[in-house]
N, C-alpha and C. Protein backbone atom coordinates (compact mmCIF):
# COMPACT_ATOMS: atom_id res chain seq x y z
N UNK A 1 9.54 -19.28 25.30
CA UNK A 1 10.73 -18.47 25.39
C UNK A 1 10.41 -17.28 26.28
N UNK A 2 10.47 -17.33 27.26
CA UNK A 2 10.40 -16.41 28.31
C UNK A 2 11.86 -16.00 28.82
N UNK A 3 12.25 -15.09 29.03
CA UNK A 3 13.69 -13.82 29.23
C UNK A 3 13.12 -12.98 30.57
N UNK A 4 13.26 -13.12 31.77
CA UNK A 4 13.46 -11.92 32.99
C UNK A 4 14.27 -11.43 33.37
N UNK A 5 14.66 -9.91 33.38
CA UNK A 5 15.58 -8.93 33.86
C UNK A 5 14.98 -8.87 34.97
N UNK A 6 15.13 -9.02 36.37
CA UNK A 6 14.77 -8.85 37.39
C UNK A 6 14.89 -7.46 37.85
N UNK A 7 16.33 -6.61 37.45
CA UNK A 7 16.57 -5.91 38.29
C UNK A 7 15.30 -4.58 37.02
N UNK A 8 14.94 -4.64 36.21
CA UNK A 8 14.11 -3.47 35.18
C UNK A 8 12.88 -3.83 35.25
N UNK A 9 12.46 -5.60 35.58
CA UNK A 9 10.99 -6.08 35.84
C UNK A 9 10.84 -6.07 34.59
N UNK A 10 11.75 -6.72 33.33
CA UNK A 10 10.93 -7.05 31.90
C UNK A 10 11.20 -8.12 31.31
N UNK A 11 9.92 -8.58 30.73
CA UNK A 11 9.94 -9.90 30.09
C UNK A 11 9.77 -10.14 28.66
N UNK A 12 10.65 -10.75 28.23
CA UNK A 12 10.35 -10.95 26.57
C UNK A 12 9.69 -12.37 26.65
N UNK A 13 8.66 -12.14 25.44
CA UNK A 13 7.96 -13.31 25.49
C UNK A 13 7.26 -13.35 23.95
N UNK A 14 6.58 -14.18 23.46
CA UNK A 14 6.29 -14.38 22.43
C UNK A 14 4.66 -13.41 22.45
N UNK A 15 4.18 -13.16 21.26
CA UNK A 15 3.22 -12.08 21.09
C UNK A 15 2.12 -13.08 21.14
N UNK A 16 1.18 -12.23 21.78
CA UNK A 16 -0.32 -13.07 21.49
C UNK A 16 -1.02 -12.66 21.05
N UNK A 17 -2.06 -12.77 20.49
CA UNK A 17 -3.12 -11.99 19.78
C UNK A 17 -3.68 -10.81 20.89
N UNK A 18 -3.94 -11.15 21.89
CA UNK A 18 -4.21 -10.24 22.31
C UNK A 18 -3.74 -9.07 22.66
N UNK A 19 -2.26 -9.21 22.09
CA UNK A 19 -1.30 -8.24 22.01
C UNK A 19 -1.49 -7.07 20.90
N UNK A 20 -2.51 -7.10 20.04
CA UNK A 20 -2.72 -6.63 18.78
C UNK A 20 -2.96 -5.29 18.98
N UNK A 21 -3.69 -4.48 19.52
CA UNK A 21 -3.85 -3.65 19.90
C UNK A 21 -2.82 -2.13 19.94
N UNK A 22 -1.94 -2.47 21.18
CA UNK A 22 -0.49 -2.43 21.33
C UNK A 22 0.62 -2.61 20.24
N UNK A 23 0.50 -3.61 19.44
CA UNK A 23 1.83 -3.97 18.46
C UNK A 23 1.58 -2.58 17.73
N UNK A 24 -0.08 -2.41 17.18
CA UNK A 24 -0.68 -1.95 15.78
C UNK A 24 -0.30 -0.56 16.40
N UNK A 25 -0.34 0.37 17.52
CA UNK A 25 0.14 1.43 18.33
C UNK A 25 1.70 1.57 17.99
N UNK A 26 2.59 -0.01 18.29
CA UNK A 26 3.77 0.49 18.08
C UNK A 26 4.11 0.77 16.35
N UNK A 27 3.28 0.10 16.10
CA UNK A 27 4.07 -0.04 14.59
C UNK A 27 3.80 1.48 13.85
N UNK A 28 2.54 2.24 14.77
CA UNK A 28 2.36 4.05 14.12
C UNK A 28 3.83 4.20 14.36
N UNK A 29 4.14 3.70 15.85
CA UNK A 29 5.53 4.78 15.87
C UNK A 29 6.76 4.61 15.00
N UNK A 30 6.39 3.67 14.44
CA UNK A 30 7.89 3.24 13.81
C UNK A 30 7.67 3.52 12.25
N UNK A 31 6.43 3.89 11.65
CA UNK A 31 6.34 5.10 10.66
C UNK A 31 4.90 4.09 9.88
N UNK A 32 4.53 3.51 10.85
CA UNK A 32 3.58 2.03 9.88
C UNK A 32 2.53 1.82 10.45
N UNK A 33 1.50 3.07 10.25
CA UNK A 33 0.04 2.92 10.97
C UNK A 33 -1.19 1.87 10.54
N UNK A 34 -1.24 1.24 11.25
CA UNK A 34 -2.24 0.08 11.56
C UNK A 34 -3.23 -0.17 12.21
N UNK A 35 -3.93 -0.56 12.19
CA UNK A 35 -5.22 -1.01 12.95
C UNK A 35 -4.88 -2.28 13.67
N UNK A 36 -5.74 -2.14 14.73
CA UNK A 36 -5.76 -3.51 15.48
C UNK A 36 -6.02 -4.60 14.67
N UNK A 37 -7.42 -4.78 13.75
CA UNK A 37 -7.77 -5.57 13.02
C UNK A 37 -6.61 -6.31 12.15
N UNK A 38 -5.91 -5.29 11.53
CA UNK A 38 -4.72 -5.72 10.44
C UNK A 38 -3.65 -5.84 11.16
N UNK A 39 -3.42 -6.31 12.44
CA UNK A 39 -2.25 -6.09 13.34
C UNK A 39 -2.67 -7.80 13.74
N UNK A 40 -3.96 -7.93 13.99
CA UNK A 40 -4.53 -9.67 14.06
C UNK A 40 -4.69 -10.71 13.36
N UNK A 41 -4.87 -9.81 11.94
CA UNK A 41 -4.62 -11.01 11.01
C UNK A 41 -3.11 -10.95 10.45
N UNK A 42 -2.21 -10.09 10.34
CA UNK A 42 -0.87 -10.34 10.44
C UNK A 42 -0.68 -11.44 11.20
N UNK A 43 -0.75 -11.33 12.17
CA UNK A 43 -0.36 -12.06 13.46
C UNK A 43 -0.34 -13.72 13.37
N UNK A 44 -1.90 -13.47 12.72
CA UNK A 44 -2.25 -15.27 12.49
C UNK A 44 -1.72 -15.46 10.84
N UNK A 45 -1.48 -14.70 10.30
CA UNK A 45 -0.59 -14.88 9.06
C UNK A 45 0.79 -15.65 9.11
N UNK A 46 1.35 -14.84 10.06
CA UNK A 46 2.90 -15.17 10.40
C UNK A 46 3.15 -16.69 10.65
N UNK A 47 3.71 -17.49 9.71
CA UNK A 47 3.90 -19.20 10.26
C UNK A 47 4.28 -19.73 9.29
N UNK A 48 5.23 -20.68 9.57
CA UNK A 48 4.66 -21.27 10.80
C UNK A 48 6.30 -20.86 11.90
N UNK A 49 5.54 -21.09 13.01
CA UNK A 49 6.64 -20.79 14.15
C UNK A 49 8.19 -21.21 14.15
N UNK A 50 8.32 -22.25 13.49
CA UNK A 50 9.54 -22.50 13.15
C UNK A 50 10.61 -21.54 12.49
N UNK A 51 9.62 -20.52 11.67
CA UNK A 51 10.48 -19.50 11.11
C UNK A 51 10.04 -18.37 11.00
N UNK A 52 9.48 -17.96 12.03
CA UNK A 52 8.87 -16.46 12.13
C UNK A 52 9.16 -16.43 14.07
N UNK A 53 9.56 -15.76 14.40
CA UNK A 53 9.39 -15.23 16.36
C UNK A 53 8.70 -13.40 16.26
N UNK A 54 7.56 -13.48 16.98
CA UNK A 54 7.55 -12.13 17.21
C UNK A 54 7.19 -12.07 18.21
N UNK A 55 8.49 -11.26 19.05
CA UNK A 55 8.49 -11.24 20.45
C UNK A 55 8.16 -9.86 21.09
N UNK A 56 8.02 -9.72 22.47
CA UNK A 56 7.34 -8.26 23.00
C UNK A 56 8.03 -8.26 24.84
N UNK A 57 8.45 -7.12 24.68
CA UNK A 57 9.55 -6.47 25.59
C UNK A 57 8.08 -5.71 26.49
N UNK A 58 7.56 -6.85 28.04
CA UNK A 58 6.55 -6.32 28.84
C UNK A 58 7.12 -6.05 30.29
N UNK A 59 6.59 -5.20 30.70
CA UNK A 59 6.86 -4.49 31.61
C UNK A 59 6.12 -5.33 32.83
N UNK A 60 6.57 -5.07 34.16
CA UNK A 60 5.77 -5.86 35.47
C UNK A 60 4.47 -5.90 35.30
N UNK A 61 4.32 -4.18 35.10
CA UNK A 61 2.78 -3.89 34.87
C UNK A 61 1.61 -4.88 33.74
N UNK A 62 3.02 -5.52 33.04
CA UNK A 62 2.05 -6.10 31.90
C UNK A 62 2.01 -5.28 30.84
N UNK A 63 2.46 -4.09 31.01
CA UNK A 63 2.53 -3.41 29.78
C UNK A 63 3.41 -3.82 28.61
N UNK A 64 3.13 -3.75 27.15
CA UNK A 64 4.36 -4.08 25.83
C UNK A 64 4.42 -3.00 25.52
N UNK A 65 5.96 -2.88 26.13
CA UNK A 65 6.53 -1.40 25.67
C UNK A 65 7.17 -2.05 24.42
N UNK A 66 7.51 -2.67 23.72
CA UNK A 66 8.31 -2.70 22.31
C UNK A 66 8.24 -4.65 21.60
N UNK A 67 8.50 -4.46 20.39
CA UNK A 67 7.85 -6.09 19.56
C UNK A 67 9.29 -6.06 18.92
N UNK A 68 9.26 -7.20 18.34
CA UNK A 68 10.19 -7.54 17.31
C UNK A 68 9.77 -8.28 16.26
N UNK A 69 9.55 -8.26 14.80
CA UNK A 69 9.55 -9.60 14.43
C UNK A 69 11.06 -9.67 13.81
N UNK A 70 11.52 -11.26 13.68
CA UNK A 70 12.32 -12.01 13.26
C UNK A 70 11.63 -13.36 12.53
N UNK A 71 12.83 -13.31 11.02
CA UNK A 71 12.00 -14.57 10.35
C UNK A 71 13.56 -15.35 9.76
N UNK A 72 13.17 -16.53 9.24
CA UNK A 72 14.42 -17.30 9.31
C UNK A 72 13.73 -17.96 7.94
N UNK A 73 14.49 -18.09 6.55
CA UNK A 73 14.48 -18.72 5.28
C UNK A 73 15.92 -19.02 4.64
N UNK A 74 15.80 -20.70 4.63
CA UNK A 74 16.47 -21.04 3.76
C UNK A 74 17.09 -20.10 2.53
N UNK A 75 18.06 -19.50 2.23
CA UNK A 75 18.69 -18.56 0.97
C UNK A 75 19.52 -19.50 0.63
N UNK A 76 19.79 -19.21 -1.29
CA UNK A 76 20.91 -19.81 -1.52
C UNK A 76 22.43 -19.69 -1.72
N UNK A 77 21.77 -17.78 -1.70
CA UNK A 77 23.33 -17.30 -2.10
C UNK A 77 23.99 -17.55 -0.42
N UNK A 78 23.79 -17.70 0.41
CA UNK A 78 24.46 -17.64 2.12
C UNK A 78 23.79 -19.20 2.69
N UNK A 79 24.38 -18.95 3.82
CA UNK A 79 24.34 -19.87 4.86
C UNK A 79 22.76 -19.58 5.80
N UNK A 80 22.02 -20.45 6.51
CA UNK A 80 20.85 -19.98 6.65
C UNK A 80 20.54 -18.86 7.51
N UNK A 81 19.96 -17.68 7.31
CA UNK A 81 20.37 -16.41 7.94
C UNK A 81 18.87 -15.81 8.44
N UNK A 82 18.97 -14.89 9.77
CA UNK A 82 17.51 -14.50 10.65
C UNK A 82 17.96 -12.95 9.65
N UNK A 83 16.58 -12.69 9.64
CA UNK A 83 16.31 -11.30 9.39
C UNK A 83 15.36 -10.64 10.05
N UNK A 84 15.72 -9.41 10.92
CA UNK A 84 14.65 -9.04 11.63
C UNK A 84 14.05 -7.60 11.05
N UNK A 85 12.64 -8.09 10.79
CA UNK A 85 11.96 -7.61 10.03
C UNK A 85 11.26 -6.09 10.51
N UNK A 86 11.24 -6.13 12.01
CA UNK A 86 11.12 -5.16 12.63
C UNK A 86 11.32 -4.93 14.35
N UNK A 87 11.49 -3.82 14.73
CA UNK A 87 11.87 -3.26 15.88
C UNK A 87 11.07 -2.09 16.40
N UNK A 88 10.64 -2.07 17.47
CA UNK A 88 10.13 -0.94 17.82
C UNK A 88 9.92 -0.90 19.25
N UNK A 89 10.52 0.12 19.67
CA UNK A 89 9.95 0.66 21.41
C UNK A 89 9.48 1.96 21.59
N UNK A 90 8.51 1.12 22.20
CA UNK A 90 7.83 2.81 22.59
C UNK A 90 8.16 4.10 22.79
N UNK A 91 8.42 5.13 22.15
CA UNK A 91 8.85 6.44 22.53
C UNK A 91 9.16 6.72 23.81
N UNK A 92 8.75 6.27 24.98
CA UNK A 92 8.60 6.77 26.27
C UNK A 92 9.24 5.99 26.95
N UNK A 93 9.79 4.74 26.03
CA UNK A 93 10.76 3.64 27.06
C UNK A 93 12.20 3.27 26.14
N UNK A 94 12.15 4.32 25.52
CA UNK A 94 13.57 3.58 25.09
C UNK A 94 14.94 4.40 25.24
N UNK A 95 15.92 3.84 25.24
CA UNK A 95 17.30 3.06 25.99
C UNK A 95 17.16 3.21 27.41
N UNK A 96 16.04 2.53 27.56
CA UNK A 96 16.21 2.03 28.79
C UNK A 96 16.56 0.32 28.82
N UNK A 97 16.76 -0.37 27.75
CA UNK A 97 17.44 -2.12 27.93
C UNK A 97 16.36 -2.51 26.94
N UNK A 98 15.05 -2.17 27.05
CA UNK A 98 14.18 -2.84 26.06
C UNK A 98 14.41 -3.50 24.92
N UNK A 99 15.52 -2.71 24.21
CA UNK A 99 15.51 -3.07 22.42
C UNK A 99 16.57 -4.15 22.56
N UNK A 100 18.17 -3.73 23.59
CA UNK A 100 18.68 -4.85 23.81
C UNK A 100 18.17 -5.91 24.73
N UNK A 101 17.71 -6.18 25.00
CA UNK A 101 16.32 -7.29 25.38
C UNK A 101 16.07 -7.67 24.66
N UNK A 102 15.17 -7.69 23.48
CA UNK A 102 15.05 -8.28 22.16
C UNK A 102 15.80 -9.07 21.36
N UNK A 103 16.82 -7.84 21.07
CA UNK A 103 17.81 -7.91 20.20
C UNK A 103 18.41 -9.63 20.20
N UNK A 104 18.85 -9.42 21.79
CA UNK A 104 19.56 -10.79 22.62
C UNK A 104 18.42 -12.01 22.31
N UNK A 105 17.16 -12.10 22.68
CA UNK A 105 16.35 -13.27 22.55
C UNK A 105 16.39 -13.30 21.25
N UNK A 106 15.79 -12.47 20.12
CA UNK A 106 15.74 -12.91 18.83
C UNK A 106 17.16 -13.75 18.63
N UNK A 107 18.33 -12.74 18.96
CA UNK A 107 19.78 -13.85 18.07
C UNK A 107 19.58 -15.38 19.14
N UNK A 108 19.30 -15.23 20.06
CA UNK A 108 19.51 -16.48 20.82
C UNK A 108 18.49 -17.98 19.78
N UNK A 109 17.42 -16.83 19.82
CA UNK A 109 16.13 -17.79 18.49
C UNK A 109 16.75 -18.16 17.70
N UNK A 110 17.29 -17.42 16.60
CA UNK A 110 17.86 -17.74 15.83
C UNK A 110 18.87 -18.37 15.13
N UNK A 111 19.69 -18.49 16.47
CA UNK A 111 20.84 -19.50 16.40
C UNK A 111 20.24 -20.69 17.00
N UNK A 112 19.04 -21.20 17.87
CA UNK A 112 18.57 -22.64 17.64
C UNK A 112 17.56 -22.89 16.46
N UNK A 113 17.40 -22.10 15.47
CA UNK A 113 16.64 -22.32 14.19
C UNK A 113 18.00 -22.50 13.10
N UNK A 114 19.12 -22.73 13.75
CA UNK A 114 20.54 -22.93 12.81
C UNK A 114 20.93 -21.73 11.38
N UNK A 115 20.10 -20.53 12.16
CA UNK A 115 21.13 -19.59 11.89
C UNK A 115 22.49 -19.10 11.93
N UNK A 116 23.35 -18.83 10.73
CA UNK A 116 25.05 -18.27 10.92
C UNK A 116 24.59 -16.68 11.46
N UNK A 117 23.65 -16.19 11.34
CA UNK A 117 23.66 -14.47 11.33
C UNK A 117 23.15 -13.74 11.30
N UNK A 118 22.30 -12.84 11.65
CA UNK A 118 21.16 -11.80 11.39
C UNK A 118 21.65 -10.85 10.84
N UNK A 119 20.51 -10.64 9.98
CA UNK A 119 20.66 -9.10 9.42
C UNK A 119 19.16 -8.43 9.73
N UNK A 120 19.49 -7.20 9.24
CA UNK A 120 18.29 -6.32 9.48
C UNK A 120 18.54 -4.85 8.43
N UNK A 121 17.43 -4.77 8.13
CA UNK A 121 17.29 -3.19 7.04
C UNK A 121 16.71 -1.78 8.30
N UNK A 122 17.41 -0.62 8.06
CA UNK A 122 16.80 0.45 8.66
C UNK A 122 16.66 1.68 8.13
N UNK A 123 16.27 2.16 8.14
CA UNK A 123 15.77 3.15 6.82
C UNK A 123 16.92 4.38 7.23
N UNK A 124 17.60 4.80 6.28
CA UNK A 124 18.44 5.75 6.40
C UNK A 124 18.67 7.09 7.22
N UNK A 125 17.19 7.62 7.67
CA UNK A 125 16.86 8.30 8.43
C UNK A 125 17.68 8.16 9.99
N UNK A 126 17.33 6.94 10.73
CA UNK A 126 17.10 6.55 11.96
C UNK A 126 19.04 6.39 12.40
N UNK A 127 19.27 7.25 12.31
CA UNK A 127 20.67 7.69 12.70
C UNK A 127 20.58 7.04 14.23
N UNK A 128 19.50 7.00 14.90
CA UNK A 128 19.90 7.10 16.45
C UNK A 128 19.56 5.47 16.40
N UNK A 129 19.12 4.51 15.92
CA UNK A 129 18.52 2.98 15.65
C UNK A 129 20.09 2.69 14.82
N UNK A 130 21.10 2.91 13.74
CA UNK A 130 21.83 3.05 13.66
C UNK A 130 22.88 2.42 14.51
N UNK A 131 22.76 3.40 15.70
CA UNK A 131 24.27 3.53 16.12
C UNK A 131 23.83 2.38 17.33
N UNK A 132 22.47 2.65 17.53
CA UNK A 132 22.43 0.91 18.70
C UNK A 132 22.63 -0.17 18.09
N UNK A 133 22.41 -0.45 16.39
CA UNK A 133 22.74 -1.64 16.42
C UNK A 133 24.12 -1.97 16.25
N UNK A 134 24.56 -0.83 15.88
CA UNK A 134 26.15 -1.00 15.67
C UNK A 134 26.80 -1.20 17.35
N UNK A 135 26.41 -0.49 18.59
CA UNK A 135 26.73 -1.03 19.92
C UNK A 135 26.55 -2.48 20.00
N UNK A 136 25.25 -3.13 19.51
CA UNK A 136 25.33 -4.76 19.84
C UNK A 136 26.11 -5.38 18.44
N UNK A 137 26.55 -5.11 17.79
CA UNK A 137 27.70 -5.65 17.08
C UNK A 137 27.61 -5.70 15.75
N UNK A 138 26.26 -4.89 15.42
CA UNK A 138 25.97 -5.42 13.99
C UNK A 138 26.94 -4.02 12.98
N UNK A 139 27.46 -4.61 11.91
CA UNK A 139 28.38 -3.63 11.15
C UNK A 139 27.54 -3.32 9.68
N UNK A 140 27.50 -1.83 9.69
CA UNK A 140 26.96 -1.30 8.25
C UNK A 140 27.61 -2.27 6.97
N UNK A 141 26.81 -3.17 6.43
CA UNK A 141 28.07 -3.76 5.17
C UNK A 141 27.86 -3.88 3.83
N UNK A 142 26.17 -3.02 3.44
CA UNK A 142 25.95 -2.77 2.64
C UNK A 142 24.56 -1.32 2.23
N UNK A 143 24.88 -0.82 1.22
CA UNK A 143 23.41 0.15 1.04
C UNK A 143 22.99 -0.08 -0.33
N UNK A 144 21.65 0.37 0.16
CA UNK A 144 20.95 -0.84 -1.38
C UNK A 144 19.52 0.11 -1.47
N UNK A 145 19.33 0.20 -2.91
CA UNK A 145 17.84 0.68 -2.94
C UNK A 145 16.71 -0.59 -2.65
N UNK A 146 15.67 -0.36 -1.98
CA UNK A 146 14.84 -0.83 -2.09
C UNK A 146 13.54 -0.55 -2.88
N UNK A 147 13.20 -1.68 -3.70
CA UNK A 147 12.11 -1.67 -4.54
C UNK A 147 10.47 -2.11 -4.43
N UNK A 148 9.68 -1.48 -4.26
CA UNK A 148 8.05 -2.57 -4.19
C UNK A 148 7.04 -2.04 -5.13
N UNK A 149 6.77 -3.31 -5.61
CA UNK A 149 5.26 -2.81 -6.50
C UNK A 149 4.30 -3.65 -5.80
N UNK A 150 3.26 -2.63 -5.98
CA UNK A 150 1.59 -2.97 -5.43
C UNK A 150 0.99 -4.18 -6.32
N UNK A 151 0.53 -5.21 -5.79
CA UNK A 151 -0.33 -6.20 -6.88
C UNK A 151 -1.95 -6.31 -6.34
């Protein structure tokens, strides 16, 4: 799954390990500091490909200015639905097309994995993540506490 904007020079493409480095960088920015190490075995965690995409928004230079993951599970209360699990662009490149770059390949993924729909969670804060996803079409349609315990 390769995506070129010719006229910005960026390519979405699927993540490689050697991408780890970089992801574990973006994911400080998006409030989720990581190590390369735990950014690699994530990586080889994630599978199988059929229902996980984590894709990366690179620059001519080769640089990954921003990742996505998206994962796709059978539910029973709905129809089979993508959830994208995360988003992030680099502080220094974004709205410049990057995130909608993504955005577009993940739903495109996801509707040949026979998805009806994506959703996505964003933490209440991110007023300005918010209002972009509401530009590519997605509508606020629920708020919900979220719960986790440590095992």
């Amino acid at each position: 799954m390769v995506k070129r904007n010719e006229e910005k020079k960026l390519r979405i493409r699927r993540a490689k390990t050697s991408d780890a480095a970089r992801l574990a960088e973006l994911a400080g920015e998006l409030g989720y500091p990581t190590t390369t190490a735990q950014m690699k075995r994530r990586l080889r965690q994630i599978k199988p490909a059929s229902q996980h995409a984590v894709l990366v928004a690179v620059q001519a230079d080769g640089e990954v200015i921003g990742w996505l993951h998206l994962s796709v599970e059978p539910l029973l209360e709905v129809d089979m639905r993508g959830e994208i699990n995360g988003l992030v662009i680099g502080e220094a490149h974004r709205s410049l097309g990057a995130g909608a770059e993504l955005l577009a390949a993940a739903e495109k993924w996801a509707h040949k994995q026979g998805c009806k729909s994506v959703s996505l969670r964003s933490n209440v804060i991110r007023e300005r993540a918010h209002k972009f996803y509401e530009r590519h079409g997605y509508e606020h349609y629920k708020t919900q506490k979220a719960f986790r315990k440590p095992l």
